[in-house]
Protein backbone atom coordinates (compact mmCIF):
# COMPACT_ATOMS: atom_id res chain seq x y z
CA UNK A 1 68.07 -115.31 53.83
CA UNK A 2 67.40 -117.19 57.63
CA UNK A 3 65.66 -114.04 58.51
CA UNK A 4 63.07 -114.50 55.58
CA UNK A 5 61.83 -117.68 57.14
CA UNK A 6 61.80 -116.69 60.60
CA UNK A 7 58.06 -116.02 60.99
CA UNK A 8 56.85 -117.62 58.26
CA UNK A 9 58.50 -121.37 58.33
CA UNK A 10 56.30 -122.60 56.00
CA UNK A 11 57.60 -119.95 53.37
CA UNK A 12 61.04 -122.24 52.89
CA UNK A 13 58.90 -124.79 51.13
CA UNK A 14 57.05 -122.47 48.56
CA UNK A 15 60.16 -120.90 47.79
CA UNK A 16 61.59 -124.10 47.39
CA UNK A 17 58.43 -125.25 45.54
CA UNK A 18 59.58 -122.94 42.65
CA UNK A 19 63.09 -123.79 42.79
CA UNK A 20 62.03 -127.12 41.99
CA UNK A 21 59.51 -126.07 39.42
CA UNK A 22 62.69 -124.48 37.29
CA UNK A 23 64.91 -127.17 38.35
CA UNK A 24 67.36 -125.50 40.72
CA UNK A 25 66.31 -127.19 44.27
CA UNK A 26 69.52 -127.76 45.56
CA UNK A 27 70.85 -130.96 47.55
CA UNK A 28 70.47 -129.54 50.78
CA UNK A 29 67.24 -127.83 50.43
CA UNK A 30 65.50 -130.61 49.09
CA UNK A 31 66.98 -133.37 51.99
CA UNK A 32 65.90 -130.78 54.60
CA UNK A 33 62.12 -130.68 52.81
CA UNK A 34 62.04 -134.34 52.96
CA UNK A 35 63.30 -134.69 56.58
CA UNK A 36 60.54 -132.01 57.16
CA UNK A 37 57.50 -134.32 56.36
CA UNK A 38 56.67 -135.63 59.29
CA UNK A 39 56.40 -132.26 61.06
CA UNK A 40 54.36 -131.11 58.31
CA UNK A 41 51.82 -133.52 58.32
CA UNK A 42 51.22 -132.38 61.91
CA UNK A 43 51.53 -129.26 61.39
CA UNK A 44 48.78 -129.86 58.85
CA UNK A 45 46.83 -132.51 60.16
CA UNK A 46 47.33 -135.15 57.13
CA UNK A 47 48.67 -138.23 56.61
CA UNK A 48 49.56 -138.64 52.91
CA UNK A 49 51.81 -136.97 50.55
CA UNK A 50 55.60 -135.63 50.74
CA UNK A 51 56.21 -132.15 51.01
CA UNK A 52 55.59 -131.13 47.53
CA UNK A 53 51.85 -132.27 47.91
CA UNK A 54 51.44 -130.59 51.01
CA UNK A 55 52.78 -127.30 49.84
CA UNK A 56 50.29 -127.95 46.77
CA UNK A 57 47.37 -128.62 49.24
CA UNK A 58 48.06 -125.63 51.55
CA UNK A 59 48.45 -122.95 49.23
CA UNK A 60 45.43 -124.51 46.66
CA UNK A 61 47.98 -124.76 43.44
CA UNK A 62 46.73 -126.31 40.55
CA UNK A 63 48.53 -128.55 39.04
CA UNK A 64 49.62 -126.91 36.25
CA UNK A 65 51.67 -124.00 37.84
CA UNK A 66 54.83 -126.05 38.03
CA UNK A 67 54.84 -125.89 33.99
CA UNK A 68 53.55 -121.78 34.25
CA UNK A 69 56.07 -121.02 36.84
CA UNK A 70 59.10 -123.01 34.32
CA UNK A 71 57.90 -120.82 31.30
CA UNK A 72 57.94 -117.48 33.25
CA UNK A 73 61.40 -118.53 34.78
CA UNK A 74 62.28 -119.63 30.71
CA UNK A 75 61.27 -116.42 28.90
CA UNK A 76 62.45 -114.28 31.23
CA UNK A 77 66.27 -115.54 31.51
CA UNK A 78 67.43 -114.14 28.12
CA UNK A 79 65.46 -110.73 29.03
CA UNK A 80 67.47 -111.11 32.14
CA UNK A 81 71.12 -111.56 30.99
CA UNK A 82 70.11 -108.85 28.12
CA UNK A 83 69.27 -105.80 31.01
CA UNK A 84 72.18 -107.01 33.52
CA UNK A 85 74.68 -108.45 32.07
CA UNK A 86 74.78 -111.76 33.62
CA UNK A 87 72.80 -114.88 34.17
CA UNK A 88 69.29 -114.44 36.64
CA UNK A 89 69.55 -115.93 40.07
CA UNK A 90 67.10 -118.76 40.26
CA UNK A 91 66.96 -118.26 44.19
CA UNK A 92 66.46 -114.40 44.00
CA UNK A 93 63.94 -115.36 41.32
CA UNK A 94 62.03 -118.10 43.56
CA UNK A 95 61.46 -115.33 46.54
CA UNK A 96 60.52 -112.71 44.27
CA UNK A 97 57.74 -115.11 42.53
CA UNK A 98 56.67 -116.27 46.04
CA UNK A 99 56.59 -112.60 47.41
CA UNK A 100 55.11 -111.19 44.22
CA UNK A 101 52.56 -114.18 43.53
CA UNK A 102 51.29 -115.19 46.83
CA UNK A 103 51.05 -112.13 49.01
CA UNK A 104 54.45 -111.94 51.15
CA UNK A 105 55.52 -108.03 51.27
């Protein structure tokens, strides 16, 4: 997983942009996007907003794709569990969204 954010930092706080969206940002995640803040108002030149409103700014969300990305994660956990047997990984979900969605290959 460390090698999926090695040249794309920034890519750790989309994916954990959708983990949060279908409420599975862990602990750890979430304290090291916080911590992150000030380097990411640097990075990006602002002043305002935590890391959740930067991540919305930089990548032009609107603000109703936390709600579109919880309904896709929804309906598609019983299809899921149905086809593998077993409950859908909400991390394996968030980087497939994120590669699938926003243009990562």
């Amino acid at each position: 997983m460390s090698d999926r954010y090695t040249d794309t930092p920034f890519l750790r706080f989309v994916d954990a942009y959708v983990l949060r969206a279908i409420g599975h940002l862990d602990t750890a995640t979430a304290a090291y996007c916080d911590a992150m803040v000030p380097q990411l108002r640097q990075s990006f030149a602002t002043a305002e907003g935590g890391w959740v409103e930067i991540v919305e700014r930089q990548m032009k969300f609107p603000p109703e794709l936390p709600g579109q990305i919880r309904k896709i994660w929804e309906d598609g956990k019983a299809r899921f569990a149905e086809g593998h047997g077993e409950a859908p990984d909400p991390v394996q979900f968030a980087m497939i969204f994120v590669d699938r969605n926003f243009g990562r290959n």
